[in-house]
N, C-alpha and C. Protein backbone atom coordinates (compact mmCIF):
# COMPACT_ATOMS: atom_id res chain seq x y z
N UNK A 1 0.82 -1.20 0.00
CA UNK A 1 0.00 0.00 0.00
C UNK A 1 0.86 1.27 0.00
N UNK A 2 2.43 1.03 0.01
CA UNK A 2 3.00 2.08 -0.38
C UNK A 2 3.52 2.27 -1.55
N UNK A 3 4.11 3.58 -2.52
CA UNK A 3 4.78 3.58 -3.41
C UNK A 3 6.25 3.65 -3.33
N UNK A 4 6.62 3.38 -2.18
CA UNK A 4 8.25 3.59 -2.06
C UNK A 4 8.54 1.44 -1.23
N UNK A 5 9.56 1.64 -1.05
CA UNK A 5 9.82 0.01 -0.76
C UNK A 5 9.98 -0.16 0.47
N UNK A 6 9.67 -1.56 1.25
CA UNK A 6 9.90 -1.38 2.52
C UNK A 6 11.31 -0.86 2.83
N UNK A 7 12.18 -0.99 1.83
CA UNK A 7 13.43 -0.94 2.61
C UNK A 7 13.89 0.62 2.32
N UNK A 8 13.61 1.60 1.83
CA UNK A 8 13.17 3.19 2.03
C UNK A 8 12.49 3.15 2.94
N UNK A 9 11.19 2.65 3.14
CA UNK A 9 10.44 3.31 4.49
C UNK A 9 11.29 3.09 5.72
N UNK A 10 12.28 1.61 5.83
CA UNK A 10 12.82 1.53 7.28
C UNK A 10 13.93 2.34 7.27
N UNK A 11 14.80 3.15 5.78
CA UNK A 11 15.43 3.85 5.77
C UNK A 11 15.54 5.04 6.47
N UNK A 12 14.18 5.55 5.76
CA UNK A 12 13.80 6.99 5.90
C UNK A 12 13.10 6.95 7.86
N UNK A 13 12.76 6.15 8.15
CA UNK A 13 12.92 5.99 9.73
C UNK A 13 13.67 5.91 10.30
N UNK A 14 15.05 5.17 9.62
CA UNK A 14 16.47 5.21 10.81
C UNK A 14 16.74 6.86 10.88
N UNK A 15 16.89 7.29 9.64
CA UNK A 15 17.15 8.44 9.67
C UNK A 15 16.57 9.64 10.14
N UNK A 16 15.36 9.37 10.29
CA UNK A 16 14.58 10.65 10.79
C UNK A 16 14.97 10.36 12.58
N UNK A 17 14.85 8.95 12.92
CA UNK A 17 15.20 8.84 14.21
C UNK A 17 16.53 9.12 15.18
N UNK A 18 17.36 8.82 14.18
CA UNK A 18 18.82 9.43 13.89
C UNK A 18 18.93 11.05 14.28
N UNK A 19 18.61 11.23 13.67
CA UNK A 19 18.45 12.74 13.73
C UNK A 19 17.70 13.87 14.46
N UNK A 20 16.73 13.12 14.37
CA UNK A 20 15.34 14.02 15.49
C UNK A 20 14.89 13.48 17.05
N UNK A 21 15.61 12.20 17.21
CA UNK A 21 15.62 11.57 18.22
C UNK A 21 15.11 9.83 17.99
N UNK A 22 15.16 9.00 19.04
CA UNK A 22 14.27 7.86 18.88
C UNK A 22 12.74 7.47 19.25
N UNK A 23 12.38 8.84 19.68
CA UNK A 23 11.16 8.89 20.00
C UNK A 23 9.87 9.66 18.45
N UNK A 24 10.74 10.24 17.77
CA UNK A 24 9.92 10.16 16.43
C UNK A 24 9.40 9.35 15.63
N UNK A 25 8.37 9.97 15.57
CA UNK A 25 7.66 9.21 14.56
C UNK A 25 7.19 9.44 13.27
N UNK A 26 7.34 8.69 12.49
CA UNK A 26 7.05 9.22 10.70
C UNK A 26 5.79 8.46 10.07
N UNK A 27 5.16 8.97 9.30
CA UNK A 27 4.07 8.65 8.25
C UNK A 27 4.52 9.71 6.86
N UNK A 28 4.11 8.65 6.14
CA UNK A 28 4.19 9.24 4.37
C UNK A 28 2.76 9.26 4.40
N UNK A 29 2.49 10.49 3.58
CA UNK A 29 1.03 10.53 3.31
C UNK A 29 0.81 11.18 1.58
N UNK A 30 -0.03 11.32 0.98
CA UNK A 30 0.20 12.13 -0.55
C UNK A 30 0.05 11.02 -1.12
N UNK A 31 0.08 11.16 -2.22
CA UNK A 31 0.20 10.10 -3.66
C UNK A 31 0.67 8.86 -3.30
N UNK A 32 2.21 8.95 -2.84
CA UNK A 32 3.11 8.01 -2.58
C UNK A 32 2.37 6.97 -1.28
N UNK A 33 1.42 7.23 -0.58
CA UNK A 33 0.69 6.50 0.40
C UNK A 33 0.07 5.02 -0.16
N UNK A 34 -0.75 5.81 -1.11
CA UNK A 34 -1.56 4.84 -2.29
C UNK A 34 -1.11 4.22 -3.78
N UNK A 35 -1.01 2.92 -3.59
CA UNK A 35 -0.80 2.46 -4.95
C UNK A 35 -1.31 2.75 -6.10
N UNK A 36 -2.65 3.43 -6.01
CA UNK A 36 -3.36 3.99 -7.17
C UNK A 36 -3.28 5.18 -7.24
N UNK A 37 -2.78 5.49 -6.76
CA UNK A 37 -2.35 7.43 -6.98
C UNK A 37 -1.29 7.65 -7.98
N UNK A 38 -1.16 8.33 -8.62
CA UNK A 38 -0.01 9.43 -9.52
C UNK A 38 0.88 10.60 -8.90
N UNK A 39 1.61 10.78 -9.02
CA UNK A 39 2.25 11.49 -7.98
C UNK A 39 3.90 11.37 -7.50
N UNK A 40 4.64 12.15 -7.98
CA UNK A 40 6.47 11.82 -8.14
C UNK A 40 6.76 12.37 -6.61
N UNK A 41 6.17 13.36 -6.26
CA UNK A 41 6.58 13.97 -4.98
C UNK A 41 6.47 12.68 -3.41
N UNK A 42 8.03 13.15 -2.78
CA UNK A 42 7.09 12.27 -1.11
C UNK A 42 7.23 13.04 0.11
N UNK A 43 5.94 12.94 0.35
CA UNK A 43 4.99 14.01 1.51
C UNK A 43 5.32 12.67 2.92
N UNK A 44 6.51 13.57 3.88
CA UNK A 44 6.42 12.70 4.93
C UNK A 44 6.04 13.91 5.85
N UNK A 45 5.21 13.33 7.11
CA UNK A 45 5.26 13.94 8.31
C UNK A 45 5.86 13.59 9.71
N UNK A 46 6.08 14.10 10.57
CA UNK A 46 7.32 13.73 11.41
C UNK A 46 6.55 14.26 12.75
N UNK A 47 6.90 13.59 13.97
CA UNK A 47 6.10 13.89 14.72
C UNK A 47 7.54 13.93 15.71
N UNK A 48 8.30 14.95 17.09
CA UNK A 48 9.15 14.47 17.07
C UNK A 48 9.39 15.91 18.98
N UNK A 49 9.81 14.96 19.51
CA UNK A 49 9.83 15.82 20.91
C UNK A 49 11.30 16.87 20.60
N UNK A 50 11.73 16.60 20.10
CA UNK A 50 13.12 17.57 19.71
C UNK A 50 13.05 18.73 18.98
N UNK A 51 13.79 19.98 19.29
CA UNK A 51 13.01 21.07 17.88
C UNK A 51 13.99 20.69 16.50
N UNK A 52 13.17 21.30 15.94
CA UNK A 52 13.89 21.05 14.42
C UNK A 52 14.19 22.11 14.17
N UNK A 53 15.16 22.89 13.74
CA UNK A 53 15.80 24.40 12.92
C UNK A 53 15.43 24.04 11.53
N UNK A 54 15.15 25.07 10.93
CA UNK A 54 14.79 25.05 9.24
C UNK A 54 16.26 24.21 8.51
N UNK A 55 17.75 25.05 9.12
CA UNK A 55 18.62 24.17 9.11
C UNK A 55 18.26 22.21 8.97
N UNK A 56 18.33 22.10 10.26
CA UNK A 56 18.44 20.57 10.10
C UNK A 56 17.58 20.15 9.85
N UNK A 57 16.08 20.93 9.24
CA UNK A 57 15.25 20.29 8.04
C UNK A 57 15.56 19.94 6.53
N UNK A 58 16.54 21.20 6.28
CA UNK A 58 16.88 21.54 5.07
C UNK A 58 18.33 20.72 4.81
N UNK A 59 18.60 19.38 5.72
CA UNK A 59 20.05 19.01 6.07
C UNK A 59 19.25 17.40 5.76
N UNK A 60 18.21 17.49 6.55
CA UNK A 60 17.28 16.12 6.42
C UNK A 60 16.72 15.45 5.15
N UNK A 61 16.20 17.04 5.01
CA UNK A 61 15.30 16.94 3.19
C UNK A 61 16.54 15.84 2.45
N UNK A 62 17.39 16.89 2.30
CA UNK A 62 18.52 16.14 1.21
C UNK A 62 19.01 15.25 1.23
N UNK A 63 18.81 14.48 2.92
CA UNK A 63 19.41 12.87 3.33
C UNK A 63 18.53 12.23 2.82
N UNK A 64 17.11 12.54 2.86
CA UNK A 64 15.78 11.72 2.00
C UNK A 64 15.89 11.62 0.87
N UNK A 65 16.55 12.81 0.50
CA UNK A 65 16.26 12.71 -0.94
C UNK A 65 17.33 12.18 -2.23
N UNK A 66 18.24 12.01 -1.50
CA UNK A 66 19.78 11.16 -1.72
C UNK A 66 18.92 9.62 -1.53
N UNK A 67 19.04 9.37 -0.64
CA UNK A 67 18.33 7.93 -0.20
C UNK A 67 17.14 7.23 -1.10
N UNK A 68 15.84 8.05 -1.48
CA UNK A 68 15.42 7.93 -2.31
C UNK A 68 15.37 8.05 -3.76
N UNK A 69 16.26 8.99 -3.95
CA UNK A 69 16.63 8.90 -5.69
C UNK A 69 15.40 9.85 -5.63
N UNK A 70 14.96 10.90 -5.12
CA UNK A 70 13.92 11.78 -5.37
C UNK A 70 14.40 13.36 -5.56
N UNK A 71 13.32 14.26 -6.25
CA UNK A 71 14.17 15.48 -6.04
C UNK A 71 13.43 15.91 -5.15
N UNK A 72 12.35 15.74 -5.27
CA UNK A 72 10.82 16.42 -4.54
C UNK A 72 10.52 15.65 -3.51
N UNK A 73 10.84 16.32 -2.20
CA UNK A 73 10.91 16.08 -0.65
C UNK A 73 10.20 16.56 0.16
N UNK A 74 9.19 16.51 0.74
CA UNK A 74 8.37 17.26 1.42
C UNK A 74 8.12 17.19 2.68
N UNK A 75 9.22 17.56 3.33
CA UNK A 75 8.90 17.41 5.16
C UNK A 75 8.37 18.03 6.34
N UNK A 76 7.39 17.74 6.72
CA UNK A 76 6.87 18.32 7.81
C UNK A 76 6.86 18.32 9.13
N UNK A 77 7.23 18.74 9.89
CA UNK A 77 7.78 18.62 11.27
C UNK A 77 6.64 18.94 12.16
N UNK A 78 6.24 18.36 12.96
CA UNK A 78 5.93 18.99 14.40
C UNK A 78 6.48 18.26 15.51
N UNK A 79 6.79 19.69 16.30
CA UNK A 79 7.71 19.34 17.43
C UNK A 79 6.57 19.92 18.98
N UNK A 80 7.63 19.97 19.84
CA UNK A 80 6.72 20.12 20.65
C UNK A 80 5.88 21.73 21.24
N UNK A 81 6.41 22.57 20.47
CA UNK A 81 6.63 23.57 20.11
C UNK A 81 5.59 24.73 18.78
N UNK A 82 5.48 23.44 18.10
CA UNK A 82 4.24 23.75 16.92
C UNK A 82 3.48 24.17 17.30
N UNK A 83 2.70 25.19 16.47
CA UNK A 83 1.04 25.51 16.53
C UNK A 83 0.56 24.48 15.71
N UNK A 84 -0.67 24.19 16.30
CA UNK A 84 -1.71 23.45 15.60
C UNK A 84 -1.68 24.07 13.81
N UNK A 85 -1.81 22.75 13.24
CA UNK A 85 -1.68 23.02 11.38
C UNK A 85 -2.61 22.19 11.29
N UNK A 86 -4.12 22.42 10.34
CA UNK A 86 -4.32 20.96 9.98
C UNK A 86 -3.68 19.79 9.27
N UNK A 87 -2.85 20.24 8.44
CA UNK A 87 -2.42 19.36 8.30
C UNK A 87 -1.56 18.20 8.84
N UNK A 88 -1.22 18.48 10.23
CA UNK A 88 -0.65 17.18 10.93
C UNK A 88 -1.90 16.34 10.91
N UNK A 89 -2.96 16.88 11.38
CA UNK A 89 -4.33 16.05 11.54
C UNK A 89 -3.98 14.87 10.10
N UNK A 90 -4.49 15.84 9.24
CA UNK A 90 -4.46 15.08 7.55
C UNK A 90 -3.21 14.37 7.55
N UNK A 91 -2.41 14.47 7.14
CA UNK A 91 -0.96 13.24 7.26
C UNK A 91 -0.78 13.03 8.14
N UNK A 92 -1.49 12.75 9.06
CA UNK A 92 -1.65 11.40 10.18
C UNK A 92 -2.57 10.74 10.06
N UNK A 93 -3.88 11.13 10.00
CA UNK A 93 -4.62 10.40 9.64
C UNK A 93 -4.59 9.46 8.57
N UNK A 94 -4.51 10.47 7.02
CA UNK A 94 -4.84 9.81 6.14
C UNK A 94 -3.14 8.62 5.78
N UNK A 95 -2.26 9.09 6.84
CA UNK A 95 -0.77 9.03 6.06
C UNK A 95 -0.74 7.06 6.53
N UNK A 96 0.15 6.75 5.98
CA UNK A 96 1.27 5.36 6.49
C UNK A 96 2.06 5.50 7.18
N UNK A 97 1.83 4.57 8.79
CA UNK A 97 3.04 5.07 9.96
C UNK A 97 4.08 4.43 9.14
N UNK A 98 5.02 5.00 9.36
CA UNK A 98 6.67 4.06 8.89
C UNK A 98 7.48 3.16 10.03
């Protein structure tokens, strides 16, 4: 039910955990969620007690996106620190935990 392989999704989890702590948590949500979707971009969301600097988002993006062979990276952070977005709601809900 995903478009990327298990062995990217446990990737893109060492690494987000790596980095943001071991208490994060990731879901892909977007196109790449569903096998019947169209869609080159991957929409992950990150859930994560540590803050994130735009820095070591913009340090992360490019570890994903090396890893995946993607150009189009889409990461979303909430930390503990966030204002409410709907969209954490939506890529959690609708997303794939990793």
């Amino acid at each position: 039910m995903m478009r990327i392989s298990s062995s990217q999704a446990t990737a893109i989890s060492k690494l987000i955990k790596a980095s943001l702590g071991a208490g994060s948590e990731v879901w892909l949500f977007g196109s790449r969620a569903y096998d019947s979707k169209r869609g080159g971009d991957l929409d992950l969301y990150v859930e994560s007690a540590q803050p994130c600097s735009l820095e070591k988002r913009l340090r992360l993006t490019t570890k994903i996106q090396l890893l995946v062979g993607l150009r189009k990276v889409d990461l979303i952070v909430k930390t503990d620190s966030s204002p409410d977005r709907s969209i954490y709601t939506t890529a959690k809900s609708e997303g794939v935990h990793l």
